[in-house]
PDB file of N, CA and C in Angstrom:
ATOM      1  N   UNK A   1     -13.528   1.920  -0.344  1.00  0.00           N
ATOM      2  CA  UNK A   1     -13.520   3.084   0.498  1.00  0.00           C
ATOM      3  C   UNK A   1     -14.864   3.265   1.190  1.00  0.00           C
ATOM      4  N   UNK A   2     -15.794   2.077   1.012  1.00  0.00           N
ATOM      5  CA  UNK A   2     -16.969   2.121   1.460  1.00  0.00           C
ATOM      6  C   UNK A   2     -17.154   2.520   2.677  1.00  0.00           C
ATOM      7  N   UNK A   3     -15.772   2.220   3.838  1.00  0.00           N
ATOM      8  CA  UNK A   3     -15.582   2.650   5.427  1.00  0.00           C
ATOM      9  C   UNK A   3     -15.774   3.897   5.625  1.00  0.00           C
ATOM     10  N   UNK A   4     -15.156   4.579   5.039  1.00  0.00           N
ATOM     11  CA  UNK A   4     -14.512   6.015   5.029  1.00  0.00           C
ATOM     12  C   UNK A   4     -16.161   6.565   4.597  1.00  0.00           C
ATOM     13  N   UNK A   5     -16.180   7.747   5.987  1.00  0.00           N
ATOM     14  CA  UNK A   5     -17.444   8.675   5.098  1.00  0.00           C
ATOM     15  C   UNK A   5     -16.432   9.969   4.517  1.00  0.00           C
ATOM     16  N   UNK A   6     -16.792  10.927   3.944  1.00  0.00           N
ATOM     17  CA  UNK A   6     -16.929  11.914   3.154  1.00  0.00           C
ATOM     18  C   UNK A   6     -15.947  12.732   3.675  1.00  0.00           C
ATOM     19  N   UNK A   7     -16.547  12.797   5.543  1.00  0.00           N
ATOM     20  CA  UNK A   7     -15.648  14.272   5.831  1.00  0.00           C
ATOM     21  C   UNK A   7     -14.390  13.932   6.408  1.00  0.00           C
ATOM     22  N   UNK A   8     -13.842  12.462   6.205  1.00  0.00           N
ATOM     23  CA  UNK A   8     -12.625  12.332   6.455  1.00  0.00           C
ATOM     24  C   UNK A   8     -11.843  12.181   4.924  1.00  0.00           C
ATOM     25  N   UNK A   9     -12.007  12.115   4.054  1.00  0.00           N
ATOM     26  CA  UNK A   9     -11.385  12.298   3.036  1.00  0.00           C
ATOM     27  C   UNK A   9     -10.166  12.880   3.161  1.00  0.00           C
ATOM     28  N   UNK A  10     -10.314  14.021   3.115  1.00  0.00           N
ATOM     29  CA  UNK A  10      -9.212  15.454   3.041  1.00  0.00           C
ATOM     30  C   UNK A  10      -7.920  15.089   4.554  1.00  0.00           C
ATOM     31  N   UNK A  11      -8.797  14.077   4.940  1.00  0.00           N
ATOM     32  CA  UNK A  11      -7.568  13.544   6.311  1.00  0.00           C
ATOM     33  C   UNK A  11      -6.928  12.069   5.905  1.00  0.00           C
ATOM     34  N   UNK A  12      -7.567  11.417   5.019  1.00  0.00           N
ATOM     35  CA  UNK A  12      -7.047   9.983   4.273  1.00  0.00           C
ATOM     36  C   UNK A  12      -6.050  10.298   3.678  1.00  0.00           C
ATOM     37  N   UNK A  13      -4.799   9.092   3.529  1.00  0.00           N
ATOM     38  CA  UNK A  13      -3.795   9.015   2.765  1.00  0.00           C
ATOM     39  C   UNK A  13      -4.205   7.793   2.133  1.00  0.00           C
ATOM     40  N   UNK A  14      -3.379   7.036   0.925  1.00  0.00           N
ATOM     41  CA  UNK A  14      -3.227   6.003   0.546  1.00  0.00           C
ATOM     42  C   UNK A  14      -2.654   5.384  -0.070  1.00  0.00           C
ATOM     43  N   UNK A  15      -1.723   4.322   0.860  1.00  0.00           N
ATOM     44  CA  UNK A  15      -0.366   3.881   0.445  1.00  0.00           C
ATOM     45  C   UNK A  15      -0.403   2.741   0.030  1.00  0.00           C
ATOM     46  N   UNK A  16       0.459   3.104  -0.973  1.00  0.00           N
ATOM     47  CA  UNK A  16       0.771   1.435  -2.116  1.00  0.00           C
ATOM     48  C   UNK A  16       2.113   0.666  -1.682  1.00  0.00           C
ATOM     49  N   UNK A  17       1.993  -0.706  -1.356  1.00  0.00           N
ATOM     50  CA  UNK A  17       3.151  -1.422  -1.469  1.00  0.00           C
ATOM     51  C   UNK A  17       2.982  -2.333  -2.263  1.00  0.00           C
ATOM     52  N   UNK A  18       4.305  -3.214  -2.745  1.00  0.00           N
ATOM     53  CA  UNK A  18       4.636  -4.426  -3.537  1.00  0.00           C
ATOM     54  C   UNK A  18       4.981  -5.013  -2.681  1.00  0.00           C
ATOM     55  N   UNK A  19       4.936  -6.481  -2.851  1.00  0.00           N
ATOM     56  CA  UNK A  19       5.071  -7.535  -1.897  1.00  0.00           C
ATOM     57  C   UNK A  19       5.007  -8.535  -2.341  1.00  0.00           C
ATOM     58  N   UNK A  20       6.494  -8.940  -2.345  1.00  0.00           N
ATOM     59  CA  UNK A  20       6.590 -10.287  -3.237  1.00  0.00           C
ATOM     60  C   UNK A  20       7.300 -11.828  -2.268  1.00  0.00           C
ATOM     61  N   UNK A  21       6.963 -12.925  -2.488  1.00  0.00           N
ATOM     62  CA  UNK A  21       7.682 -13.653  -1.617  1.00  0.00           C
ATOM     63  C   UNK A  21       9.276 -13.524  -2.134  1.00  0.00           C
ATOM     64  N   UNK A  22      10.331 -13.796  -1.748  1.00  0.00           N
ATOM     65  CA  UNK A  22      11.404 -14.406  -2.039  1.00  0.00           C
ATOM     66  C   UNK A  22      12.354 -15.047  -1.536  1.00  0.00           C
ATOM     67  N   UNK A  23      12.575 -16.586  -2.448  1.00  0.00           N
ATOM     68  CA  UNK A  23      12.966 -17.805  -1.669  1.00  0.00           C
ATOM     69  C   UNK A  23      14.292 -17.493  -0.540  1.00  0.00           C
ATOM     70  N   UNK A  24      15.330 -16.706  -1.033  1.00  0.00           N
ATOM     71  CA  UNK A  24      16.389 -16.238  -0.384  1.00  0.00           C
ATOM     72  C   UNK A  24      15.923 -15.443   1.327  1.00  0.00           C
ATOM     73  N   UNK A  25      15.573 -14.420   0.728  1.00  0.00           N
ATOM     74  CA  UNK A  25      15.457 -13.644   2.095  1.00  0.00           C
ATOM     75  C   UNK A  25      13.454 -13.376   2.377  1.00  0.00           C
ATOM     76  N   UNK A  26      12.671 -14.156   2.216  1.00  0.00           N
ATOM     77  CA  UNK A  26      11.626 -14.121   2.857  1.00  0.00           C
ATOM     78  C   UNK A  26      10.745 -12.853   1.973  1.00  0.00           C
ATOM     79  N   UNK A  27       9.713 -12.140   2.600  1.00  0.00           N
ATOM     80  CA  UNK A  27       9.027 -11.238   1.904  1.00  0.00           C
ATOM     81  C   UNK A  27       9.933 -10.132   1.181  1.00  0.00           C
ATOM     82  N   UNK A  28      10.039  -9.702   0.082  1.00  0.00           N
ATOM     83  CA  UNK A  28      10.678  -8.606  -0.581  1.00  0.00           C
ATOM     84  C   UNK A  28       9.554  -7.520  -0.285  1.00  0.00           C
ATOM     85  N   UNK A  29       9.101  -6.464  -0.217  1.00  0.00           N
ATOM     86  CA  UNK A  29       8.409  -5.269   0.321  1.00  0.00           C
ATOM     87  C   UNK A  29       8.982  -4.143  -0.220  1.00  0.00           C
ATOM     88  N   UNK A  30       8.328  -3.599  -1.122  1.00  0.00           N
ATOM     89  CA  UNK A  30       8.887  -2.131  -1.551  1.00  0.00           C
ATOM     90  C   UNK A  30       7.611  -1.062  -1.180  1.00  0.00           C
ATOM     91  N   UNK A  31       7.721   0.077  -0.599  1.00  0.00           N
ATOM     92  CA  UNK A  31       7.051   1.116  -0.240  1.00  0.00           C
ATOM     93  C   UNK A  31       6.690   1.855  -2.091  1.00  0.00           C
ATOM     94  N   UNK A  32       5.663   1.858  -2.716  1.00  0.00           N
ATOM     95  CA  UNK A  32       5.697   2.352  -3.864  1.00  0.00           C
ATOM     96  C   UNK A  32       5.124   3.744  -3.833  1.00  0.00           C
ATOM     97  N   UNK A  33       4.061   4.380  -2.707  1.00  0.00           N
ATOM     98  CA  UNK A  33       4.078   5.607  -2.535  1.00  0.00           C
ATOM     99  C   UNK A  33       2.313   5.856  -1.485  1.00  0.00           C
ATOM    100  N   UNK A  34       2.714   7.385  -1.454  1.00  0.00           N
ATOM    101  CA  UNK A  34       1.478   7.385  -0.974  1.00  0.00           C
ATOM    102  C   UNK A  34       0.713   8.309  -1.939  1.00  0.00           C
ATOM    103  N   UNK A  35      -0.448   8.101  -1.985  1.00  0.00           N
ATOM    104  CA  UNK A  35      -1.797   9.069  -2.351  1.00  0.00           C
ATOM    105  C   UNK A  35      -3.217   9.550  -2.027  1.00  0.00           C
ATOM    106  N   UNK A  36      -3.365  10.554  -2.709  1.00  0.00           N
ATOM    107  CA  UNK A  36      -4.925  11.148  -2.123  1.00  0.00           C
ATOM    108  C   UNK A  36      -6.188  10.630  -2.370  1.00  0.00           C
ATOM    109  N   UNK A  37      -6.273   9.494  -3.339  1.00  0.00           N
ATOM    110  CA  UNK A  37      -7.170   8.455  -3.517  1.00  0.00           C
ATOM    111  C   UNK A  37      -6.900   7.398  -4.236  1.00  0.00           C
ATOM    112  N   UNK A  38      -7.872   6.293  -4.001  1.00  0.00           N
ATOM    113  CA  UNK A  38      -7.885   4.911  -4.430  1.00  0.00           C
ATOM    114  C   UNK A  38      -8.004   5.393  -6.017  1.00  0.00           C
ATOM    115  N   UNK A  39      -8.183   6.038  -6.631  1.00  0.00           N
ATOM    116  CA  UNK A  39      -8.105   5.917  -7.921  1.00  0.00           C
ATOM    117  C   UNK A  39      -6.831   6.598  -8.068  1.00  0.00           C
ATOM    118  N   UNK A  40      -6.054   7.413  -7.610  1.00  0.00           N
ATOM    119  CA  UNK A  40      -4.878   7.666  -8.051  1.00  0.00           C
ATOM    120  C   UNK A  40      -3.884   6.212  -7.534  1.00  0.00           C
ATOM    121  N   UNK A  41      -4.200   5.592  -6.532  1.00  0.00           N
ATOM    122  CA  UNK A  41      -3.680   4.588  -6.349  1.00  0.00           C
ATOM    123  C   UNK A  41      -3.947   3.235  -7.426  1.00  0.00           C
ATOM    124  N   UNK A  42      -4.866   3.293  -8.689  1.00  0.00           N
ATOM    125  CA  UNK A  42      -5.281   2.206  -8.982  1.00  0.00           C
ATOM    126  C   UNK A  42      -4.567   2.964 -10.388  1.00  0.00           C
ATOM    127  N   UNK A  43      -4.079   4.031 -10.902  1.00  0.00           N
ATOM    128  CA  UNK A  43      -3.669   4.853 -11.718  1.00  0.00           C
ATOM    129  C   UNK A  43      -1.611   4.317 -11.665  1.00  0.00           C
ATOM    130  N   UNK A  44      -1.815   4.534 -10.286  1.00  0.00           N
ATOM    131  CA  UNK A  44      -0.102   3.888 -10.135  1.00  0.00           C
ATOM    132  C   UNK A  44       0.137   2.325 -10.163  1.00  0.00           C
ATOM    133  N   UNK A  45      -1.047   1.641 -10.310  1.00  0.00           N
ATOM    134  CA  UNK A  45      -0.836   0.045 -10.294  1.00  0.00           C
ATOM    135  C   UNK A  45      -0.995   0.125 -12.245  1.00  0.00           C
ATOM    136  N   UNK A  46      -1.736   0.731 -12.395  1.00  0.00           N
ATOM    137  CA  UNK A  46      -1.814   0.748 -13.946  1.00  0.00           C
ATOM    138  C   UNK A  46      -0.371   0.625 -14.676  1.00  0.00           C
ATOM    139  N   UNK A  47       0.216   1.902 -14.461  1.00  0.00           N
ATOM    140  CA  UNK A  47       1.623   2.470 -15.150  1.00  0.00           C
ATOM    141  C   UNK A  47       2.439   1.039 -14.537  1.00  0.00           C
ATOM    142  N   UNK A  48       2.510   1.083 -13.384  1.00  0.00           N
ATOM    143  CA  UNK A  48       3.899   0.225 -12.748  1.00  0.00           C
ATOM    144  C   UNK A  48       3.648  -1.122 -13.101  1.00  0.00           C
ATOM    145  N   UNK A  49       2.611  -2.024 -13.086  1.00  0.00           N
ATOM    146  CA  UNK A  49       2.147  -3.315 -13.716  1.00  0.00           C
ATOM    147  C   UNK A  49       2.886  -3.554 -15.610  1.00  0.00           C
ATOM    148  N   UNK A  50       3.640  -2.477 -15.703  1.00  0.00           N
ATOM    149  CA  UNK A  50       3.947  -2.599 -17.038  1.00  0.00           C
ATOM    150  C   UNK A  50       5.461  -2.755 -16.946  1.00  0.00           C
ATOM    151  N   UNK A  51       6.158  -2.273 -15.898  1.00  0.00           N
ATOM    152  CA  UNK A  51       7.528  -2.279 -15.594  1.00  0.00           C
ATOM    153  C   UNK A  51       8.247  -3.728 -15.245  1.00  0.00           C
ATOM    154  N   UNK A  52       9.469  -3.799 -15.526  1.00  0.00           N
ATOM    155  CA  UNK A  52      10.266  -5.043 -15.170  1.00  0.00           C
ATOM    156  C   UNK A  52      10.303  -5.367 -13.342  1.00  0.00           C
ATOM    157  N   UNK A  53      10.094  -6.445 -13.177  1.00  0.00           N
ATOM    158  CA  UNK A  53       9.412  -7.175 -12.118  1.00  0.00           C
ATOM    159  C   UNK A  53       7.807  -6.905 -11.770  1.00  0.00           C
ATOM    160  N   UNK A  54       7.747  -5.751 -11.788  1.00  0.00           N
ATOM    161  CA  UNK A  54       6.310  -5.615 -11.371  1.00  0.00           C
ATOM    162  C   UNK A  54       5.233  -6.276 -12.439  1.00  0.00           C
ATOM    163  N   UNK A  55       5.565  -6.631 -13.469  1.00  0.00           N
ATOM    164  CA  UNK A  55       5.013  -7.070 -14.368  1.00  0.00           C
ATOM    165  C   UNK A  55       4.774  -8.746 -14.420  1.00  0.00           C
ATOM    166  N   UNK A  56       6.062  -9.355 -13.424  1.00  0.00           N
ATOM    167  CA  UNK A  56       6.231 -10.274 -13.301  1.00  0.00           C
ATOM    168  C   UNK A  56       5.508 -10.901 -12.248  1.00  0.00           C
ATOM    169  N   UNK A  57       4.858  -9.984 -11.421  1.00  0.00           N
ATOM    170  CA  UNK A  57       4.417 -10.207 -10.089  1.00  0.00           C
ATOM    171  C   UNK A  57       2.961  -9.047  -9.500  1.00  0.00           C
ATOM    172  N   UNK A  58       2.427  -9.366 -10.672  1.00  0.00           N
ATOM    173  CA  UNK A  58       1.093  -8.286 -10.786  1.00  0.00           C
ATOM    174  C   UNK A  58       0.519  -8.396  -9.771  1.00  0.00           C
ATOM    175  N   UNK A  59       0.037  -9.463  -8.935  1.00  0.00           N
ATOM    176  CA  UNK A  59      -0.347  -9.695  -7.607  1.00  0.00           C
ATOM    177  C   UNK A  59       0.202  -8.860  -6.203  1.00  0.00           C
ATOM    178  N   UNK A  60       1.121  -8.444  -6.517  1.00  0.00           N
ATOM    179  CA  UNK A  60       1.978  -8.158  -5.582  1.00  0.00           C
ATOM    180  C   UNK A  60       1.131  -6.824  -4.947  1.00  0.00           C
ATOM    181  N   UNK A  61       0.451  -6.257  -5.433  1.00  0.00           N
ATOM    182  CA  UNK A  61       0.027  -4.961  -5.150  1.00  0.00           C
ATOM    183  C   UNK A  61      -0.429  -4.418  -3.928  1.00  0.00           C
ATOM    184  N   UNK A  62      -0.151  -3.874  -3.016  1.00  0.00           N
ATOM    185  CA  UNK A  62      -0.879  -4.117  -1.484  1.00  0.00           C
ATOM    186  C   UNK A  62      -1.720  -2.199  -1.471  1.00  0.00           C
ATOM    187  N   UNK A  63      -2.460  -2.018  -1.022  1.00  0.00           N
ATOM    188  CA  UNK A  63      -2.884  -0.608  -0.612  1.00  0.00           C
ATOM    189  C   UNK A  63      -3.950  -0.733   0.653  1.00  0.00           C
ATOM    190  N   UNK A  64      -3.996   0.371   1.241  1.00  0.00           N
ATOM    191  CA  UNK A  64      -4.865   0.618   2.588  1.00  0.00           C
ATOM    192  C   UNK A  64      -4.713   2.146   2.622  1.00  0.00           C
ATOM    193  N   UNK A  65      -6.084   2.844   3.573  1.00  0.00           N
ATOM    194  CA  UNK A  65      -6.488   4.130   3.700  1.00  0.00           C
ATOM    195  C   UNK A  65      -5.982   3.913   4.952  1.00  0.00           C
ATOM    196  N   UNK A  66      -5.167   5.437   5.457  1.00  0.00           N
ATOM    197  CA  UNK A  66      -4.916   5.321   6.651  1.00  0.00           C
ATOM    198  C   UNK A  66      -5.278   7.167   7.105  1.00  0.00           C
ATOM    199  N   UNK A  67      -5.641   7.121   8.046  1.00  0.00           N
ATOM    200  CA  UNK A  67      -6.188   8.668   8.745  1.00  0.00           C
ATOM    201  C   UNK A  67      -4.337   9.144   9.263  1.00  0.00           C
ATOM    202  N   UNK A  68      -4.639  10.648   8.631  1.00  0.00           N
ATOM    203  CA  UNK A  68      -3.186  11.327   9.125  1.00  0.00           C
ATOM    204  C   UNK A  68      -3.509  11.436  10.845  1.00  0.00           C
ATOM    205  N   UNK A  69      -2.523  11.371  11.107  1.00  0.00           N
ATOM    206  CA  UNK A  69      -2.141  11.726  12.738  1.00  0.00           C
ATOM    207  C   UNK A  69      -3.103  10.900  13.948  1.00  0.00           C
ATOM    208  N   UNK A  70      -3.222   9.553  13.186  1.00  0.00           N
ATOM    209  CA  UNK A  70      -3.394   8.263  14.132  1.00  0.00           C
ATOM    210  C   UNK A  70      -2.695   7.235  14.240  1.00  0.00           C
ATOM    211  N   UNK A  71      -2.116   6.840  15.084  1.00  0.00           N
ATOM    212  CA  UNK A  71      -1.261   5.771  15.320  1.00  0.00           C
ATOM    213  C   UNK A  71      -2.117   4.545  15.138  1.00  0.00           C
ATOM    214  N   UNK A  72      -1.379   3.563  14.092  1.00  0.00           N
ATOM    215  CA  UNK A  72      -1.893   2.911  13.344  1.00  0.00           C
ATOM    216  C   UNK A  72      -1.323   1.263  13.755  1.00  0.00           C
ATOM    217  N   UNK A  73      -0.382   1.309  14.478  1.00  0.00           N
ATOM    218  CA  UNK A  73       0.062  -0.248  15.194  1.00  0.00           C
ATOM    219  C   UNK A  73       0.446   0.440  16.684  1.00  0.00           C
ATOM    220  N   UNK A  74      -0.737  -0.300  17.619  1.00  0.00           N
ATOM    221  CA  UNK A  74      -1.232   0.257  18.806  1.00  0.00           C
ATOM    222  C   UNK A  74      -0.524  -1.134  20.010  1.00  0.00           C
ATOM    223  N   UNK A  75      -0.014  -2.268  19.626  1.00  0.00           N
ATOM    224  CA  UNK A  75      -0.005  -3.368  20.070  1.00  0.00           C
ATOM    225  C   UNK A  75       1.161  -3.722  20.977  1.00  0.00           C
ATOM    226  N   UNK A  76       2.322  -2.419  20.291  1.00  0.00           N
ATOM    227  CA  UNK A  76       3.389  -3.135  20.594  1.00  0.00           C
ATOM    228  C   UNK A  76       4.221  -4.186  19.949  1.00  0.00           C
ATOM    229  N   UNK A  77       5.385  -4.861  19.904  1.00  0.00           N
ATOM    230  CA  UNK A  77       5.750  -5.674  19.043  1.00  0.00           C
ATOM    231  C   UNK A  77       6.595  -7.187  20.443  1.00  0.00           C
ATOM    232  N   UNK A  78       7.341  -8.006  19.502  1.00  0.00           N
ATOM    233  CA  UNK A  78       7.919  -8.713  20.529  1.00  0.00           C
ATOM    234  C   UNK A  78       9.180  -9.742  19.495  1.00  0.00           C
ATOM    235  N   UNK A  79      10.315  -8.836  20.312  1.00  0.00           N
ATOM    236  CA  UNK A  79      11.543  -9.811  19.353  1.00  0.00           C
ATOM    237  C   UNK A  79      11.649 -11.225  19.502  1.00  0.00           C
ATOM    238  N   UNK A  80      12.068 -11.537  18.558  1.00  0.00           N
ATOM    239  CA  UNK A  80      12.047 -13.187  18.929  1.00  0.00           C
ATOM    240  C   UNK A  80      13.497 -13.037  18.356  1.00  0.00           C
TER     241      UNK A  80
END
């Protein structure tokens, strides 16, 4: 959180995903939640690292700080 100064805190979220490959259908991706800090986020990798699959796939863990009410994929996309 070294990015982040102080007085954006109270405007940070921080969301946890799982993310696992799988051979069938490509990335598996589960949304596991959002929170008000990296330690409540490192609090939910704790508990859930003990559960069936997640246990199986401890790596899987993804998180990032994101500022409320900024658009966060600015690029556009492109179907293929």
């Amino acid at each position: 959180m070294s990015e982040l100064d102080t007085s954006s805190l109270m405007e940070t979220v921080f969301v946890l995903h799982h993310v696992r490959a799988d051979d069938e259908f490509g990335d598996d991706a589960k949304l596991i939640g959002v929170y008000r800090s990296e330690g409540a986020v490192a609090d939910a990798i704790a508990r859930l690292s003990r559960q069936p699959g997640f246990r199986d796939h401890p790596n899987g863990f993804q998180s990032g700080a994101y500022r409320l009410d900024e658009d966060n994929w600015v690029e556009g996309f492109v179907s293929l």
